[in-house]
PDB file of N, CA and C in Angstrom:
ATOM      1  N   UNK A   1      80.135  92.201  82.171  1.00  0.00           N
ATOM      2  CA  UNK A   1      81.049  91.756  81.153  1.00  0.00           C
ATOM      3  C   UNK A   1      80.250  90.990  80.108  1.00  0.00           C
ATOM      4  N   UNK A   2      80.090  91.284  78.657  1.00  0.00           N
ATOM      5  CA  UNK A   2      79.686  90.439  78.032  1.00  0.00           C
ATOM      6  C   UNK A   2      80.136  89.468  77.684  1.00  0.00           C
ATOM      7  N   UNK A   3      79.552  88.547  77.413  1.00  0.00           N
ATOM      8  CA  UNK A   3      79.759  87.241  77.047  1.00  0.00           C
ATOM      9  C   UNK A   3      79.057  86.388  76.269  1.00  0.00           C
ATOM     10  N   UNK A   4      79.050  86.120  74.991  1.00  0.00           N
ATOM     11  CA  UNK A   4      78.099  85.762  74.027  1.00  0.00           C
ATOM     12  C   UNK A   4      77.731  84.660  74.086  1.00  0.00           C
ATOM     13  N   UNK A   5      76.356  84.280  73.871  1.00  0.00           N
ATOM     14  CA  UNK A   5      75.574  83.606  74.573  1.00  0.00           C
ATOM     15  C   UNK A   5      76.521  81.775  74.382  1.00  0.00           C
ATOM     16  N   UNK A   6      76.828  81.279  73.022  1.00  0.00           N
ATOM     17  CA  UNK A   6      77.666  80.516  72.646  1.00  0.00           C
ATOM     18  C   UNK A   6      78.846  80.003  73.465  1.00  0.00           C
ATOM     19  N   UNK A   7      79.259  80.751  74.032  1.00  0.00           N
ATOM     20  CA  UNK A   7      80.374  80.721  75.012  1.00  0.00           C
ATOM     21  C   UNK A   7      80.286  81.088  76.251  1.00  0.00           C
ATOM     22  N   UNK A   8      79.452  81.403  76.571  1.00  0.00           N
ATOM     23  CA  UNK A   8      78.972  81.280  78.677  1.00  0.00           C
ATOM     24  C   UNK A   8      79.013  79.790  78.570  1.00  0.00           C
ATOM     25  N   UNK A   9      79.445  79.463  79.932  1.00  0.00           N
ATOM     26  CA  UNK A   9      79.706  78.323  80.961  1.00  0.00           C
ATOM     27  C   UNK A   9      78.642  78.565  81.779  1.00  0.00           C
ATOM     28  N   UNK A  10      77.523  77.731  82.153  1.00  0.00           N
ATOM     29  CA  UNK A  10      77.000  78.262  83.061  1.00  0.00           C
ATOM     30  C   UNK A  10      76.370  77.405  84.649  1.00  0.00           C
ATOM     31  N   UNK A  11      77.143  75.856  84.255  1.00  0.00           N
ATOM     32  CA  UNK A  11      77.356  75.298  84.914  1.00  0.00           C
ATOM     33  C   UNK A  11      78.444  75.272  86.259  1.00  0.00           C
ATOM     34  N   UNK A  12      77.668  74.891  87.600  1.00  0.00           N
ATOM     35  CA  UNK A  12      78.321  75.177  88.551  1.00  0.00           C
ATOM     36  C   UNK A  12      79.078  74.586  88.785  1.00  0.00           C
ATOM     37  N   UNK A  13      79.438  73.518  88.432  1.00  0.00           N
ATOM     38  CA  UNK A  13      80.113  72.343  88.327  1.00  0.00           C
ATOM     39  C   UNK A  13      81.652  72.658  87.935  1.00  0.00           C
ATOM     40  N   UNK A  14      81.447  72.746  86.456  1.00  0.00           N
ATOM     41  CA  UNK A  14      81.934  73.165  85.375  1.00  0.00           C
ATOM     42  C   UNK A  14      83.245  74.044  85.881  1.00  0.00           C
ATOM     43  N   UNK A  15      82.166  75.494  86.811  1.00  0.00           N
ATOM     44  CA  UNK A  15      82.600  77.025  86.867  1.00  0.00           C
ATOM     45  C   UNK A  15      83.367  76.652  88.420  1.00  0.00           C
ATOM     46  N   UNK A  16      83.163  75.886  89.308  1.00  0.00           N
ATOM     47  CA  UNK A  16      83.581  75.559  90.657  1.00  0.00           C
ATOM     48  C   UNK A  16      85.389  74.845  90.069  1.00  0.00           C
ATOM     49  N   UNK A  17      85.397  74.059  89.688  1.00  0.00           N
ATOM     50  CA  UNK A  17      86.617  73.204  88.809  1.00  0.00           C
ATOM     51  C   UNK A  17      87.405  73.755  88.337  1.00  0.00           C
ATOM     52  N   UNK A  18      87.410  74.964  87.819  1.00  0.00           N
ATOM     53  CA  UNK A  18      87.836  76.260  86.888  1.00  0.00           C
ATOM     54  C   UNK A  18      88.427  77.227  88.030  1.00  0.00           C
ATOM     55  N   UNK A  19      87.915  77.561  89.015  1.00  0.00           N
ATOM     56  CA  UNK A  19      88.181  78.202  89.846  1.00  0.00           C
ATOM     57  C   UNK A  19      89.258  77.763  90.773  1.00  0.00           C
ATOM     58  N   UNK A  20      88.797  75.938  91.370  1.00  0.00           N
ATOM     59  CA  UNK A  20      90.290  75.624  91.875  1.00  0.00           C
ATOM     60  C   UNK A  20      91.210  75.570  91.387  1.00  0.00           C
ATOM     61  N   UNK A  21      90.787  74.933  90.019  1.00  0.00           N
ATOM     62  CA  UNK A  21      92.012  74.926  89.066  1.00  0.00           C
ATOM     63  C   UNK A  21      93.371  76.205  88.977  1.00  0.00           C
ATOM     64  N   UNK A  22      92.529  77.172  88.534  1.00  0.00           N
ATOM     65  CA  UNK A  22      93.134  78.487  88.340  1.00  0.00           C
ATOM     66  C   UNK A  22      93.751  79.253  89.463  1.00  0.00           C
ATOM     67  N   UNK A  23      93.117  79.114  90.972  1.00  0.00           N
ATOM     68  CA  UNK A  23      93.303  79.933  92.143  1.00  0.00           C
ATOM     69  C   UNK A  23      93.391  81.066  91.753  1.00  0.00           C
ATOM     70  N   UNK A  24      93.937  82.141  90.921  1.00  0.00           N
ATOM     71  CA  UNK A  24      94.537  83.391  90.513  1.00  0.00           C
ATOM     72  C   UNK A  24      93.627  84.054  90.239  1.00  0.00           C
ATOM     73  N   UNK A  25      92.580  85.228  90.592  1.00  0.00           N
ATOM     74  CA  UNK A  25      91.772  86.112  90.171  1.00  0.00           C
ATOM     75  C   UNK A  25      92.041  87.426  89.935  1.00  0.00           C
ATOM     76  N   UNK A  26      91.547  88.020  89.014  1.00  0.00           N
ATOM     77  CA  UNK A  26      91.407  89.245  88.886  1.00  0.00           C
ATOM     78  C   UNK A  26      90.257  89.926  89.967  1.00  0.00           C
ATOM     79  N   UNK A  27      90.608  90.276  90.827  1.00  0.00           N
ATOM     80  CA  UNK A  27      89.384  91.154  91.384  1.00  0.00           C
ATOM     81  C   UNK A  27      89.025  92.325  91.572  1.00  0.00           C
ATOM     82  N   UNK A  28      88.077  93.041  91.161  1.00  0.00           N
ATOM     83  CA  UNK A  28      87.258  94.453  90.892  1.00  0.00           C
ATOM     84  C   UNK A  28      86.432  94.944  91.599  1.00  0.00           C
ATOM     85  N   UNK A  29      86.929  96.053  92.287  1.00  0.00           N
ATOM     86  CA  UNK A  29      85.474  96.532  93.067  1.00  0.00           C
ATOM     87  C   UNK A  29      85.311  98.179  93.155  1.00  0.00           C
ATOM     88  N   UNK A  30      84.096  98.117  92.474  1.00  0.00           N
ATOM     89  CA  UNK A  30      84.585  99.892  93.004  1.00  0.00           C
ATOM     90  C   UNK A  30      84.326 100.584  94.522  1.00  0.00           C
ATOM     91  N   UNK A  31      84.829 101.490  94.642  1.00  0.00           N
ATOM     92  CA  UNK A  31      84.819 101.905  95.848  1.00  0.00           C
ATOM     93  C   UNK A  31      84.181 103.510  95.712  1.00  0.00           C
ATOM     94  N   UNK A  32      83.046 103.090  96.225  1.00  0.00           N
ATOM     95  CA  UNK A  32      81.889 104.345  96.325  1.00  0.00           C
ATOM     96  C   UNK A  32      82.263 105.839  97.297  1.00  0.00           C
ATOM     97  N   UNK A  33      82.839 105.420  98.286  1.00  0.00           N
ATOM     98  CA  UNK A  33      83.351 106.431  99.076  1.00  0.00           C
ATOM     99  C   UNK A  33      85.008 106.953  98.105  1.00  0.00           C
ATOM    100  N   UNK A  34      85.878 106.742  97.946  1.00  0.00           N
ATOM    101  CA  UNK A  34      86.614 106.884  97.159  1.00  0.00           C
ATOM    102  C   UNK A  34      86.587 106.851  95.519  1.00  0.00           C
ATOM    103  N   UNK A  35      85.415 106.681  95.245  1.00  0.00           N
ATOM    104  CA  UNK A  35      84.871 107.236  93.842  1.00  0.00           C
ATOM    105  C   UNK A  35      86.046 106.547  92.692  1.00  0.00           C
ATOM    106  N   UNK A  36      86.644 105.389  92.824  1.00  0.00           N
ATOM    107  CA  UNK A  36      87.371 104.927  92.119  1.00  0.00           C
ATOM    108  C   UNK A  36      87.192 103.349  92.185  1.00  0.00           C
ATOM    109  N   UNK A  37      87.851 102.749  91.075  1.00  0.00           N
ATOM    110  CA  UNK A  37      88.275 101.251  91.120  1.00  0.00           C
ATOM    111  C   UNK A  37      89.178 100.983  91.568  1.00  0.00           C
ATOM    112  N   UNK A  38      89.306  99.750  92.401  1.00  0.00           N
ATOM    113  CA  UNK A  38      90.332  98.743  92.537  1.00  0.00           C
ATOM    114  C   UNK A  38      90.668  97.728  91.658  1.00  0.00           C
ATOM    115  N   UNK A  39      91.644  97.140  91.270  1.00  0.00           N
ATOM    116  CA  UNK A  39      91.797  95.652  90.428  1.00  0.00           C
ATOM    117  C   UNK A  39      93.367  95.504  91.402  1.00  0.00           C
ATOM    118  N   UNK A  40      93.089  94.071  91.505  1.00  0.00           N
ATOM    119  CA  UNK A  40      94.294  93.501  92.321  1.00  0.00           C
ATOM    120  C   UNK A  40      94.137  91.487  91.928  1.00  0.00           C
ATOM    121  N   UNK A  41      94.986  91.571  91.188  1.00  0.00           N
ATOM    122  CA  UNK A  41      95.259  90.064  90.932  1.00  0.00           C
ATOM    123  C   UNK A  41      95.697  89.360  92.758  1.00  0.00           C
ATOM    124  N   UNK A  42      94.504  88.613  92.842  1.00  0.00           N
ATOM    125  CA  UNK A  42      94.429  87.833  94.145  1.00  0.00           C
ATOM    126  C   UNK A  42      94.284  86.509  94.125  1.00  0.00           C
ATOM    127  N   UNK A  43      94.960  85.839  94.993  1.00  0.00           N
ATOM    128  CA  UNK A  43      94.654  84.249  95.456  1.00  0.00           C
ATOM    129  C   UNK A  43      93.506  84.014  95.919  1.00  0.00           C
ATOM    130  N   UNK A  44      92.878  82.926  95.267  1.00  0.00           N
ATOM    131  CA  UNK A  44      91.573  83.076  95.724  1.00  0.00           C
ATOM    132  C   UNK A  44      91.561  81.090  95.741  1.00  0.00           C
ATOM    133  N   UNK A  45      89.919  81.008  96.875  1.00  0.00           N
ATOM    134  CA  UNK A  45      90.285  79.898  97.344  1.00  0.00           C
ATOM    135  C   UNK A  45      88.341  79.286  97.546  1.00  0.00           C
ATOM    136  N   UNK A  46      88.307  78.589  97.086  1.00  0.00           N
ATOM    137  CA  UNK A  46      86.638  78.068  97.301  1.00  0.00           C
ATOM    138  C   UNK A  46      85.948  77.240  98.248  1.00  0.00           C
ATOM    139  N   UNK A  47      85.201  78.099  98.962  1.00  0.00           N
ATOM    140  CA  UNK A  47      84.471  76.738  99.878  1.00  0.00           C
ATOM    141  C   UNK A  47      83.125  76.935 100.304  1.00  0.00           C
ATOM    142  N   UNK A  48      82.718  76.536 100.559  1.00  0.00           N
ATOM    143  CA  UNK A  48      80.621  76.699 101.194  1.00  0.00           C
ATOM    144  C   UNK A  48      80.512  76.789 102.389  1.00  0.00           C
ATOM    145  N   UNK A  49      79.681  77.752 102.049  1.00  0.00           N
ATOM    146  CA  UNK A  49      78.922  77.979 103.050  1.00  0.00           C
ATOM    147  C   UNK A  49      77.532  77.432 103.362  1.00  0.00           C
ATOM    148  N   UNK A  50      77.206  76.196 103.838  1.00  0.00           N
ATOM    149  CA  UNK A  50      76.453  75.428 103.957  1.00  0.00           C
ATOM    150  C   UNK A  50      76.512  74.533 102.116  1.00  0.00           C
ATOM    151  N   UNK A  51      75.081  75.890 101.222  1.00  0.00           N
ATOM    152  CA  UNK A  51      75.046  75.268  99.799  1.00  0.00           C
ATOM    153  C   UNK A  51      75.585  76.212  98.975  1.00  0.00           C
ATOM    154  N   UNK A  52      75.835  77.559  99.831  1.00  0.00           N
ATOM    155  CA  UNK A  52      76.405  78.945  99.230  1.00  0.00           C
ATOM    156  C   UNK A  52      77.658  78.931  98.794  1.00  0.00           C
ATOM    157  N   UNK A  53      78.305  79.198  97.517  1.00  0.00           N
ATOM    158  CA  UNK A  53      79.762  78.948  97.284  1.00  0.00           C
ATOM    159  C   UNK A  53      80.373  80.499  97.603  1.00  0.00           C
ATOM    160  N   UNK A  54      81.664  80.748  98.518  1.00  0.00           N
ATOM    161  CA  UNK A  54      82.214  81.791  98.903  1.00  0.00           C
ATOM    162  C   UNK A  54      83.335  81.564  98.409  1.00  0.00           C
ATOM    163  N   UNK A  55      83.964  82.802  98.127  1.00  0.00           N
ATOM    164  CA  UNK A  55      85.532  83.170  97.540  1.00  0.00           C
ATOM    165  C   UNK A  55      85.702  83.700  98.722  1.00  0.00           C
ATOM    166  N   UNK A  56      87.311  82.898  98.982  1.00  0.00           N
ATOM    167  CA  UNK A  56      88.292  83.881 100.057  1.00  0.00           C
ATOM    168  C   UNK A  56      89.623  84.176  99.358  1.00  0.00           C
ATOM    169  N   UNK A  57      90.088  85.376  99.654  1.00  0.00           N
ATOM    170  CA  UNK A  57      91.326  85.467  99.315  1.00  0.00           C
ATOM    171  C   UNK A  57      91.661  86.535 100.115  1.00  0.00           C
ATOM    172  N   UNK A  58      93.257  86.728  99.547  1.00  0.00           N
ATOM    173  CA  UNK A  58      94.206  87.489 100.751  1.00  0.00           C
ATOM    174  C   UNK A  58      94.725  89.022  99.847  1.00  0.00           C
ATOM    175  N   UNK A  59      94.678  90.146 100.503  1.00  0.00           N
ATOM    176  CA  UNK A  59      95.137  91.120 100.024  1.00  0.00           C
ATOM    177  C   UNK A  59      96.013  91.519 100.683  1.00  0.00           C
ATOM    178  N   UNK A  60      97.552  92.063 100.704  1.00  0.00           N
ATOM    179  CA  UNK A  60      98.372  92.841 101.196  1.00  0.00           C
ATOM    180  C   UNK A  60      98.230  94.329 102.038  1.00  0.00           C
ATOM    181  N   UNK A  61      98.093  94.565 103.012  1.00  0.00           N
ATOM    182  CA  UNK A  61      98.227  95.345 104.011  1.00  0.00           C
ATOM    183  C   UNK A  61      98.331  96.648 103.495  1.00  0.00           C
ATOM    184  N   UNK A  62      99.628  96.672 102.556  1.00  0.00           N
ATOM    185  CA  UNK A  62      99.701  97.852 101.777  1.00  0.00           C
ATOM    186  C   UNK A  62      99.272  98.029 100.315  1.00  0.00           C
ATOM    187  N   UNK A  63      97.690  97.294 100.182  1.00  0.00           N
ATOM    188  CA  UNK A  63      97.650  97.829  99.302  1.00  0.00           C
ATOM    189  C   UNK A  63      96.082  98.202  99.381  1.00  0.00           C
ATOM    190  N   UNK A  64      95.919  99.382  99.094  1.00  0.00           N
ATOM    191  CA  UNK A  64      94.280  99.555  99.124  1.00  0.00           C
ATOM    192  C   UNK A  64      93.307  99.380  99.126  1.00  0.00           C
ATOM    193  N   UNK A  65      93.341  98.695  98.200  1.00  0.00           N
ATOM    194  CA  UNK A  65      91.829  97.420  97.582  1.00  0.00           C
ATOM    195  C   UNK A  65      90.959  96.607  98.693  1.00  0.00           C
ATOM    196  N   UNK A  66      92.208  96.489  99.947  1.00  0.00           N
ATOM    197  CA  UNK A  66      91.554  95.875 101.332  1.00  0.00           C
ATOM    198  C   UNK A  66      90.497  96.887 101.885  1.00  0.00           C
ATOM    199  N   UNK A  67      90.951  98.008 101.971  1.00  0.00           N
ATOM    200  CA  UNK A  67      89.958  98.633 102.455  1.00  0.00           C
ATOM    201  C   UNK A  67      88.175  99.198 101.789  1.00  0.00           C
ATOM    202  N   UNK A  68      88.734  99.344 100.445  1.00  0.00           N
ATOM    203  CA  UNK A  68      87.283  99.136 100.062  1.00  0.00           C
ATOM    204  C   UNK A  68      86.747  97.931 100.217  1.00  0.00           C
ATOM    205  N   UNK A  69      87.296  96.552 100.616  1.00  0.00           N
ATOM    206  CA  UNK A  69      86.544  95.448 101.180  1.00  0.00           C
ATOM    207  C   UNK A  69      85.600  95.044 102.368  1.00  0.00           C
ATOM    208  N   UNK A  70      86.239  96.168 103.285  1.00  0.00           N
ATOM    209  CA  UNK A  70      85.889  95.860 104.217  1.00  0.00           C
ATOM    210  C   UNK A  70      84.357  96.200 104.703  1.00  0.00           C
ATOM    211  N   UNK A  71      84.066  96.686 103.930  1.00  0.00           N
ATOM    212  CA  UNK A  71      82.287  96.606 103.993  1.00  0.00           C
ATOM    213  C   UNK A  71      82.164  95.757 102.951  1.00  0.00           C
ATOM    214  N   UNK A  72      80.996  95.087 103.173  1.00  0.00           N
ATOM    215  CA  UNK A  72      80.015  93.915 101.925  1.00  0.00           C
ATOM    216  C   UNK A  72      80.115  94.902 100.375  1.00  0.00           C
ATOM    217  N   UNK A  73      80.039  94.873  99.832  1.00  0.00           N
ATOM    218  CA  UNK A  73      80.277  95.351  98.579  1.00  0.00           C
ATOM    219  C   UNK A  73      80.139  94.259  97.240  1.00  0.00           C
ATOM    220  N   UNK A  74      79.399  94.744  96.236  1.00  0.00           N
ATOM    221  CA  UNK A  74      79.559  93.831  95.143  1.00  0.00           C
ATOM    222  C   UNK A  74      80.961  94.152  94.882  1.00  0.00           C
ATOM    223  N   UNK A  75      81.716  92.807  94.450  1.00  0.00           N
ATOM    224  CA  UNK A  75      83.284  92.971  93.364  1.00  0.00           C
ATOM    225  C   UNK A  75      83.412  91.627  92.366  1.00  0.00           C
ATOM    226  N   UNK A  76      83.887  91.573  91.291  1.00  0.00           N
ATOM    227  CA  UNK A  76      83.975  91.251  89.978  1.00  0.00           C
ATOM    228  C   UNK A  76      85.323  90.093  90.559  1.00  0.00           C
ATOM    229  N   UNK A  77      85.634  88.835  90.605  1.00  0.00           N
ATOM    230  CA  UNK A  77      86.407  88.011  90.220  1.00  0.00           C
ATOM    231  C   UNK A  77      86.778  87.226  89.125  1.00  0.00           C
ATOM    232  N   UNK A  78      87.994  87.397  88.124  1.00  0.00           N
ATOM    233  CA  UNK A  78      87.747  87.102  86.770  1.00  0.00           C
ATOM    234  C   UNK A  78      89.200  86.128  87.326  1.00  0.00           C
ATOM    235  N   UNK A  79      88.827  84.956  86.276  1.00  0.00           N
ATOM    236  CA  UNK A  79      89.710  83.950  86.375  1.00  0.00           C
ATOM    237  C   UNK A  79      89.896  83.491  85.171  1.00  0.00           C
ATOM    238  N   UNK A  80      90.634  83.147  84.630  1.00  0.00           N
ATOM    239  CA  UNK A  80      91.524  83.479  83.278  1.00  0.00           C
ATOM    240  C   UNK A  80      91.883  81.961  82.865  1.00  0.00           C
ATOM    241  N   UNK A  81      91.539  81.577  82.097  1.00  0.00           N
ATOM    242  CA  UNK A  81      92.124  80.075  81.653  1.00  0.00           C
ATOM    243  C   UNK A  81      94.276  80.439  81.239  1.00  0.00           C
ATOM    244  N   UNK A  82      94.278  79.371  81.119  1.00  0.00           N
ATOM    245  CA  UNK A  82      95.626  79.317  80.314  1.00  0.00           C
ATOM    246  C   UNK A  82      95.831  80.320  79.459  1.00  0.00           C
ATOM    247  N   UNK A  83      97.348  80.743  79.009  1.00  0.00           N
ATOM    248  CA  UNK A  83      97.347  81.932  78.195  1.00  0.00           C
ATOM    249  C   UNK A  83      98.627  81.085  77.111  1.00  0.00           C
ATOM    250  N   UNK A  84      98.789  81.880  76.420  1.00  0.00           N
ATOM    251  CA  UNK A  84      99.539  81.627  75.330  1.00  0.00           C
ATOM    252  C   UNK A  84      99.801  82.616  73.807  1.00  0.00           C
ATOM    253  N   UNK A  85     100.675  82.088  73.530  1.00  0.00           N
ATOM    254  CA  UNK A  85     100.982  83.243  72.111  1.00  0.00           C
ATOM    255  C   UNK A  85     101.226  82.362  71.098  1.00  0.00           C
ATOM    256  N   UNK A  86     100.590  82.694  69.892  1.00  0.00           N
ATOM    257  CA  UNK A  86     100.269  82.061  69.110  1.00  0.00           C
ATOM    258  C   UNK A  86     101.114  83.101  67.674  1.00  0.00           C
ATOM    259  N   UNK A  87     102.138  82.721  67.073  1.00  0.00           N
ATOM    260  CA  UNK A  87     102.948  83.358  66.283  1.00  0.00           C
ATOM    261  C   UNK A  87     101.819  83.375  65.290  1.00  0.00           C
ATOM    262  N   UNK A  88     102.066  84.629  64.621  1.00  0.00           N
ATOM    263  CA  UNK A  88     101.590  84.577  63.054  1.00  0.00           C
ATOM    264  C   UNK A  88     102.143  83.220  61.739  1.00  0.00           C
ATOM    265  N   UNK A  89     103.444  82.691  62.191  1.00  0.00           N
ATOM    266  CA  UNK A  89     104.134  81.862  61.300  1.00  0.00           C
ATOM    267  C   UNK A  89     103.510  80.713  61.329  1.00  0.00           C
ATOM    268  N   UNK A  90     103.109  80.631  62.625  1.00  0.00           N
ATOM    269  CA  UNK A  90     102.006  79.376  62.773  1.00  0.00           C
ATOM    270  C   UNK A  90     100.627  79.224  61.865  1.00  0.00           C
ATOM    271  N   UNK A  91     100.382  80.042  61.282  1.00  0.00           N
ATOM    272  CA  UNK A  91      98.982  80.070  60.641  1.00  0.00           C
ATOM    273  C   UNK A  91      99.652  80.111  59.293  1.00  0.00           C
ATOM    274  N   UNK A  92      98.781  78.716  58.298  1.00  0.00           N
ATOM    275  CA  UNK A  92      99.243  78.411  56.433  1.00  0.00           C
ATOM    276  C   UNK A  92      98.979  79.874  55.808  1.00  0.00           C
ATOM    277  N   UNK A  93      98.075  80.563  56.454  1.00  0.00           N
ATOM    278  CA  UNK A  93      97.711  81.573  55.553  1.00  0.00           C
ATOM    279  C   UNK A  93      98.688  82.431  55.320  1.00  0.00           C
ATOM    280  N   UNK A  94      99.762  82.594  56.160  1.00  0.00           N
ATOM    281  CA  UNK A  94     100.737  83.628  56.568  1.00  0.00           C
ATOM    282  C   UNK A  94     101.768  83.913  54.524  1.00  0.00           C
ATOM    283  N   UNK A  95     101.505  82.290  54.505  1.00  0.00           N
ATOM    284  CA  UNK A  95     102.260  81.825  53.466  1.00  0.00           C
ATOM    285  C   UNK A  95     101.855  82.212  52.551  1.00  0.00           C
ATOM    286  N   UNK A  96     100.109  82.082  52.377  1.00  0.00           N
ATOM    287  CA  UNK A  96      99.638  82.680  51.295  1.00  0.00           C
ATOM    288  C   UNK A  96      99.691  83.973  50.984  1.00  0.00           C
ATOM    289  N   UNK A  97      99.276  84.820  52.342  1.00  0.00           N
ATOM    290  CA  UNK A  97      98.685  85.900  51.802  1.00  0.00           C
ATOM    291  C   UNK A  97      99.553  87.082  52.932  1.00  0.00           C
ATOM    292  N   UNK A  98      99.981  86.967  54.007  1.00  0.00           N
ATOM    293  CA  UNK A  98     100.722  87.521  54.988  1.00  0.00           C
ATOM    294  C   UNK A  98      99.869  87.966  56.072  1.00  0.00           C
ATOM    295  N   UNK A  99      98.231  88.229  55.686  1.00  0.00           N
ATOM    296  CA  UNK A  99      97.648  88.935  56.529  1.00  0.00           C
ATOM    297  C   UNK A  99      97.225  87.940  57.830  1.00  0.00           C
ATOM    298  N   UNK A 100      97.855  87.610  58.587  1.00  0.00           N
ATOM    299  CA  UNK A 100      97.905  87.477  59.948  1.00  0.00           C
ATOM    300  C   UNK A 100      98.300  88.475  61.294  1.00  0.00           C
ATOM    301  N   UNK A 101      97.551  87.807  62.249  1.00  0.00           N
ATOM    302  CA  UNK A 101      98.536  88.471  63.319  1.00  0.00           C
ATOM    303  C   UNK A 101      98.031  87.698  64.727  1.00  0.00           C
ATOM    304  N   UNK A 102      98.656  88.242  65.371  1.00  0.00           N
ATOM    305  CA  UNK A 102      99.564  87.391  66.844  1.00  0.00           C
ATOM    306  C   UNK A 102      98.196  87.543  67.449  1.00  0.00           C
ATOM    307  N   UNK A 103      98.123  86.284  67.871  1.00  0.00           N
ATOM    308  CA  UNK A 103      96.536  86.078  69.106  1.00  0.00           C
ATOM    309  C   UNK A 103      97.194  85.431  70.934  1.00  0.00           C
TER     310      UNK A 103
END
């Protein structure tokens, strides 16, 4: 995933805090024997392993994504700050010129 250099976090600190905070992940993995992706928004939960930081979380029985887990596998956990909608009416420019739009 890119991420421009300006805006990486790359503190563990920082990125550990963010994670309890949020609990909610996006998680990604592809699955080599089934030649496809998984994504399954999961609960996810932080703790060490000795100095090693591990993600646990829980997947539903019926849903697939468990089983491409079950071997070691690289997978992608994305955790999402706050969200929000931001009207075009909200921005002075709207007034000036109209060219806005919804972020």
């Amino acid at each position: 995933m890119y991420v421009p250099r300006q805006f990486a976090e790359t503190r563990p600190q920082v990125l550990h805090e963010a994670i309890r905070a949020i609990k909610l992940a996006t998680v990604v993995t592809f699955d080599i024997d089934g030649d496809c992706y998984h994504t399954t928004a999961m609960p996810m939960v932080l703790r060490f392993d000795g100095e090693k930081p591990v993600l646990d979380g829980h997947v539903a029985r019926g849903n697939p994504h468990w089983r491409a887990l079950e071997k070691p596998k690289r997978s992608m956990a994305i955790f999402q700050g706050p969200q929000a909608y931001i009207s075009p009416s909200w921005y002075p420019s709207k007034a000036e010129h109209g060219k806005v739009v919804p972020t």
